[in-house]
C-alpha atoms as a PDB file:
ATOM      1  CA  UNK A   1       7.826  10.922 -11.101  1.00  0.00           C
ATOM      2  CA  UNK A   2       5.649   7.964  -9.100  1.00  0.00           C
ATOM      3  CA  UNK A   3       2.333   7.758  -9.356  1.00  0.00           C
ATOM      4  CA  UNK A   4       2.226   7.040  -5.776  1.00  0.00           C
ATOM      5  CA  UNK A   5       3.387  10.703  -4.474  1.00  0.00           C
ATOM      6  CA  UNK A   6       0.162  11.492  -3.277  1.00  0.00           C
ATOM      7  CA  UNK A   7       1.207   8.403  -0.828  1.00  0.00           C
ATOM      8  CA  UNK A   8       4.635  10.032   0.209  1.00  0.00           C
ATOM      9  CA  UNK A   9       3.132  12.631   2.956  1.00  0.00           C
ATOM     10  CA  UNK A  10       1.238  10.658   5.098  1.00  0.00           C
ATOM     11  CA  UNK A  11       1.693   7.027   4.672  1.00  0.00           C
ATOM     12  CA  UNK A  12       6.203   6.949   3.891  1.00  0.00           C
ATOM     13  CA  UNK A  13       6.381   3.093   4.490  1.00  0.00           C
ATOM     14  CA  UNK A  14       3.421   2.323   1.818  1.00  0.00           C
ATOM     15  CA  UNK A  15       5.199   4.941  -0.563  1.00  0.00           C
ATOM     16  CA  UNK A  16       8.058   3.292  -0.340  1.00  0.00           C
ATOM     17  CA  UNK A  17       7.101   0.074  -0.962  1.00  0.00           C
ATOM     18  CA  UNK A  18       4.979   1.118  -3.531  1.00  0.00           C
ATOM     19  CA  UNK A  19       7.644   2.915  -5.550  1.00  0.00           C
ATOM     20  CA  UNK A  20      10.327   0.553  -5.198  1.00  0.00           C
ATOM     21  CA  UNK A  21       7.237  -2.277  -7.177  1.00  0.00           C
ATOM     22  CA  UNK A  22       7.266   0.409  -9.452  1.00  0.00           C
ATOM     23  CA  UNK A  23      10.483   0.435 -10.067  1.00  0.00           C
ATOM     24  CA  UNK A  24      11.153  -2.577 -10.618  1.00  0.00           C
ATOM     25  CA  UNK A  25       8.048  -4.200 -12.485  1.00  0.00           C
ATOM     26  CA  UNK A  26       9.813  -4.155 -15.859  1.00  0.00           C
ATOM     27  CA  UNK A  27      13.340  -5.334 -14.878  1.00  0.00           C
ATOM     28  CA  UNK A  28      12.474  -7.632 -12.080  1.00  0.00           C
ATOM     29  CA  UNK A  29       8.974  -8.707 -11.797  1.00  0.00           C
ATOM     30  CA  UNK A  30       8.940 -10.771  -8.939  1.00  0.00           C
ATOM     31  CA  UNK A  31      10.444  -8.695  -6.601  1.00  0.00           C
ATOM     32  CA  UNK A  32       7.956  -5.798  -8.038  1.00  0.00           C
ATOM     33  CA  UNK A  33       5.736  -8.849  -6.683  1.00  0.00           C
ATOM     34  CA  UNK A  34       7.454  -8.783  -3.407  1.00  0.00           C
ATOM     35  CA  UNK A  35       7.016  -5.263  -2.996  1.00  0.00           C
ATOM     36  CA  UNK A  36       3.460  -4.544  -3.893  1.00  0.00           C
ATOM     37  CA  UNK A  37       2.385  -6.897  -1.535  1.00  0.00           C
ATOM     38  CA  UNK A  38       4.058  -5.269   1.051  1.00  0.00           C
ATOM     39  CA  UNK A  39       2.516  -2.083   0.101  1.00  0.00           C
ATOM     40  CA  UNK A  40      -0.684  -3.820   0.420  1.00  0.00           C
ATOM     41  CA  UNK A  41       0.039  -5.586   3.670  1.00  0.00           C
ATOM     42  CA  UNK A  42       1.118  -2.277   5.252  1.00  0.00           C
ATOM     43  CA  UNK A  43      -2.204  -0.131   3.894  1.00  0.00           C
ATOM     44  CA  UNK A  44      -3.985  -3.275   5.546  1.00  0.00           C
ATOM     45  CA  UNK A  45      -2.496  -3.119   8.539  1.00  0.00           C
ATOM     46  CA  UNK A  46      -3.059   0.442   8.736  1.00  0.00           C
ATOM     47  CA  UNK A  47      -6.734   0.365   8.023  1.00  0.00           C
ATOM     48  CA  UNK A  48      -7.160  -2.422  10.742  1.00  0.00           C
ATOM     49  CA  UNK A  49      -5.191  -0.201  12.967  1.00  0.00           C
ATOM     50  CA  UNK A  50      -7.354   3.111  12.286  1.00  0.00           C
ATOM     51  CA  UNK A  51     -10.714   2.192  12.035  1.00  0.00           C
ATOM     52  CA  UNK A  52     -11.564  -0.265  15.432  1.00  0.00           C
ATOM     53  CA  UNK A  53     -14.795  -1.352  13.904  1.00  0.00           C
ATOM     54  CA  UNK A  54     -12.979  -3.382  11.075  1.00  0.00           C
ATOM     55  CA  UNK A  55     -12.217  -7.227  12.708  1.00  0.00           C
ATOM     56  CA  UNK A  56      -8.773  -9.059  12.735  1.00  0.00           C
ATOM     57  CA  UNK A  57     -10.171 -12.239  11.059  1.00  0.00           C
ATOM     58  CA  UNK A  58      -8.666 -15.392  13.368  1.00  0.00           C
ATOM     59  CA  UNK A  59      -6.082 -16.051  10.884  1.00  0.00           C
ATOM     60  CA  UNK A  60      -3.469 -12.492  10.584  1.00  0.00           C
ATOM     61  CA  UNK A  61      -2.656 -13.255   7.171  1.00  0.00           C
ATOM     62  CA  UNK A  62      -3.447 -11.288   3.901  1.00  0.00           C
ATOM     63  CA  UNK A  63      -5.400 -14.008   2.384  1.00  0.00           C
ATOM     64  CA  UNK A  64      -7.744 -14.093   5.775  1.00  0.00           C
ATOM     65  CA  UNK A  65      -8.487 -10.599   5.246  1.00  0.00           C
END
């Protein structure tokens, strides 16, 4: 069981991501690494997508936002 089920209904691609970090955060921590940020990047991404009043900073990189 994830703790990121409550994910799995409406946002797949961040539940995804989120429990294949999970997954591996013991045996392989970078690539836990790898895939948290991606669930991050993608909830970003979404959020910026969603909600108009929220700015793309000039720079469309995590660390900009």
């Amino acid at each position: 069981m994830s703790q990121f089920t409550f994910l799995q209904r409406e946002w797949t691609a961040v539940f995804e991501a989120a429990v294949k970090a999970e997954a591996a955060v013991h045996s392989d921590p970078r690539t836990a690494c790898f895939y948290a940020r991606r669930a991050l990047e993608l909830a970003v991404s979404w959020a910026f997508k969603h909600y108009p009043w929220f700015r793309l900073p000039c720079q469309h990189n995590l660390s900009a936002l």
